[in-house]
Protein backbone atom coordinates (compact mmCIF):
# COMPACT_ATOMS: atom_id res chain seq x y z
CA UNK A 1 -133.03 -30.10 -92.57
CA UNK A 2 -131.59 -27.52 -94.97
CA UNK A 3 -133.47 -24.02 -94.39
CA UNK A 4 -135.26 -22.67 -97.65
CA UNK A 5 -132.98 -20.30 -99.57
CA UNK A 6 -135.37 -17.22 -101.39
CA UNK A 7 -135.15 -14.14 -102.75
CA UNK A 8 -136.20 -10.75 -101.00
CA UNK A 9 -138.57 -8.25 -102.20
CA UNK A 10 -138.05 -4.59 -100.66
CA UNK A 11 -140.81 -2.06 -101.71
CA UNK A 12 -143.37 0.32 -99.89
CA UNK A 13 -145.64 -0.34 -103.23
CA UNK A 14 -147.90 -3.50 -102.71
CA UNK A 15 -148.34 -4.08 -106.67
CA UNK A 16 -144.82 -4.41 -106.87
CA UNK A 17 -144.14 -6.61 -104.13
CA UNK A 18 -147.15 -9.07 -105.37
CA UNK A 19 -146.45 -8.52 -109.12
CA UNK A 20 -142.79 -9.53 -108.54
CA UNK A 21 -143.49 -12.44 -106.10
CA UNK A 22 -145.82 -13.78 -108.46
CA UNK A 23 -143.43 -13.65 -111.36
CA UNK A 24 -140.15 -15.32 -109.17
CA UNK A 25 -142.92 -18.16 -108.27
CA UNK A 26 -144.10 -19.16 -111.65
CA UNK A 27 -140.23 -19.80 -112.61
CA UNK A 28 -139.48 -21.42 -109.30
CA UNK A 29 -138.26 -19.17 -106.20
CA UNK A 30 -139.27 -18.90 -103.53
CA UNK A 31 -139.85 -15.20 -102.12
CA UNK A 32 -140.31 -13.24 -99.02
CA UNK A 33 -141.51 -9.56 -99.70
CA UNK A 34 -141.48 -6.39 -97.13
CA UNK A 35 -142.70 -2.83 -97.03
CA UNK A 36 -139.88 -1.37 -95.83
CA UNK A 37 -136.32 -1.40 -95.32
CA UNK A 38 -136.38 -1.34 -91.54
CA UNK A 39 -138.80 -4.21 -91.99
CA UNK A 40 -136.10 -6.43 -94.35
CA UNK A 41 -133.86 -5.25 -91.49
CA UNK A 42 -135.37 -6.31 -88.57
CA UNK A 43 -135.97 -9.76 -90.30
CA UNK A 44 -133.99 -12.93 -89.39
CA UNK A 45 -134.65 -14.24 -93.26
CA UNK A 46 -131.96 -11.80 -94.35
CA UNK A 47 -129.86 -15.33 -93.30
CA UNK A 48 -131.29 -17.36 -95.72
CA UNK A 49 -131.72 -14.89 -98.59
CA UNK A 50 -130.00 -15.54 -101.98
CA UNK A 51 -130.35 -12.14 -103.20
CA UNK A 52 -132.32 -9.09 -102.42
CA UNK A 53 -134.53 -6.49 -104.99
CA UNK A 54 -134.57 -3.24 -103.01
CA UNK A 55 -136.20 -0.25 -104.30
CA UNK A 56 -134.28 3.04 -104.14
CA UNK A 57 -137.17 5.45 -102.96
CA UNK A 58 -139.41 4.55 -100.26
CA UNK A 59 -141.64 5.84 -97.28
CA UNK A 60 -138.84 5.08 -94.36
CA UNK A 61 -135.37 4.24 -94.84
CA UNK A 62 -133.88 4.40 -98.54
CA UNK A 63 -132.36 1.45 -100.39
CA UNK A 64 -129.05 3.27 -100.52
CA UNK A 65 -129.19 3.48 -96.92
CA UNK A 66 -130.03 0.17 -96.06
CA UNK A 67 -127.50 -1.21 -98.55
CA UNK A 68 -125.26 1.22 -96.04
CA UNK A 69 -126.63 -0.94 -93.40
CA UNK A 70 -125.89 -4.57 -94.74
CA UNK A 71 -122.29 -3.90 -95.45
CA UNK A 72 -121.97 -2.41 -91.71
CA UNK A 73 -123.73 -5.80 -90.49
CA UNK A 74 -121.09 -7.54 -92.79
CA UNK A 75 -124.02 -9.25 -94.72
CA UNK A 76 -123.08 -10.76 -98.07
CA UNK A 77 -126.63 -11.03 -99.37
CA UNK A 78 -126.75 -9.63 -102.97
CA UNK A 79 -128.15 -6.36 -104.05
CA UNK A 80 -130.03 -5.50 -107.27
CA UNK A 81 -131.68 -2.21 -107.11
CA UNK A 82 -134.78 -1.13 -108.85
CA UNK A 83 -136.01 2.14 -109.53
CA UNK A 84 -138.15 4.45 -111.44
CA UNK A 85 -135.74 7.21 -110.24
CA UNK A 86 -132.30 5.64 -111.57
CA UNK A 87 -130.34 8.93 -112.68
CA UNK A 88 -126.72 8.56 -112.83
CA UNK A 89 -125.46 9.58 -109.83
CA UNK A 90 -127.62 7.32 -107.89
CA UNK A 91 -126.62 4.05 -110.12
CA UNK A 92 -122.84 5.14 -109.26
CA UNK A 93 -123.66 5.42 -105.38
CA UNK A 94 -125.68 1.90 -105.40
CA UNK A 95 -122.82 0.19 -107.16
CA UNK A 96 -119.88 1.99 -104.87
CA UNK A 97 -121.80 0.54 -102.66
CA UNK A 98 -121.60 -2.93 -103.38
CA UNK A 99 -124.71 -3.88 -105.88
CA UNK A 100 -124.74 -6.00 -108.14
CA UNK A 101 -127.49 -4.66 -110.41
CA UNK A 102 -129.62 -2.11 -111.37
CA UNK A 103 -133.00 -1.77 -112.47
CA UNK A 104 -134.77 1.15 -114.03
CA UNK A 105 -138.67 0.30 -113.76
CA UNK A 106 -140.32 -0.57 -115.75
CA UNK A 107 -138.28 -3.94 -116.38
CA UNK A 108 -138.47 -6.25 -119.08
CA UNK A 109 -138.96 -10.26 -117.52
CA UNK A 110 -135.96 -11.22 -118.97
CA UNK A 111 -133.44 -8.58 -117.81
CA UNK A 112 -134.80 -8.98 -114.05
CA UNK A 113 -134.18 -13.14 -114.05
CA UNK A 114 -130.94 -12.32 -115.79
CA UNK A 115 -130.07 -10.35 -112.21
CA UNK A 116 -131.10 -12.42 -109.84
CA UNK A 117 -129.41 -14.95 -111.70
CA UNK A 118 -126.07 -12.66 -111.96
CA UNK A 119 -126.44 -11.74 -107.51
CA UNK A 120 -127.09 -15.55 -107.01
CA UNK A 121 -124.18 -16.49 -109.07
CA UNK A 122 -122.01 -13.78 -106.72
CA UNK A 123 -123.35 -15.18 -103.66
CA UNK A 124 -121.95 -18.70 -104.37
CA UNK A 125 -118.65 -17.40 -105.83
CA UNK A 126 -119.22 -18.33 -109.76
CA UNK A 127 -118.25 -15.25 -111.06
């Protein structure tokens, strides 16, 4: 049996993670949310992830800094930041660093699907 296939949710803010997980379910994907970056870490679903929505700023280790972390583990899972913090520099770091998106929050319905969408698309090589 094939092993579910979702997309991660990585913010310390509970409204967020339960706001977003209920939007990705009422169009159809399945989700996995956590706190915190060492949490996502620490997690053996990174395996099965499609793509993964990490917020820049939060209690703990920083998105940048676990992005920093996947590409040392050699993970290929998909990054679209968010962030209500997105100045310049820090858009330039996250996409040195590999992302495939960024999100300034508050984000319209549309531009978020269009993401995941875009990160799924790089994980199975269509683009």
């Amino acid at each position: 049996m094939a092993a579910m296939s979702f997309v991660c949710i990585v913010d310390d803010d509970a409204s967020v993670r339960t706001g977003l997980g209920n939007l990705l379910k009422s169009v159809g994907y399945a989700t996995v949310a956590f706190s915190s970056g060492e949490e996502f870490l620490a997690s053996p679903d990174i395996d099965d992830a499609l793509c993964v929505l990490l917020d820049v700023r939060m209690r703990g280790m920083q998105g940048l800094e676990v992005q920093r972390q996947l590409n040392a583990r050699h993970e290929t899972i998909p990054v679209v930041f968010m962030s209500a913090h997105g100045d310049g520099e820090t858009v330039d770091r996250a996409m040195q660093l590999g992302a495939v998106g960024f999100l300034r929050k508050p984000f319209a319905e549309e531009v978020l699907l269009e993401s995941i969408e875009l990160a799924i698309g790089r994980k199975h090589g269509d683009c």
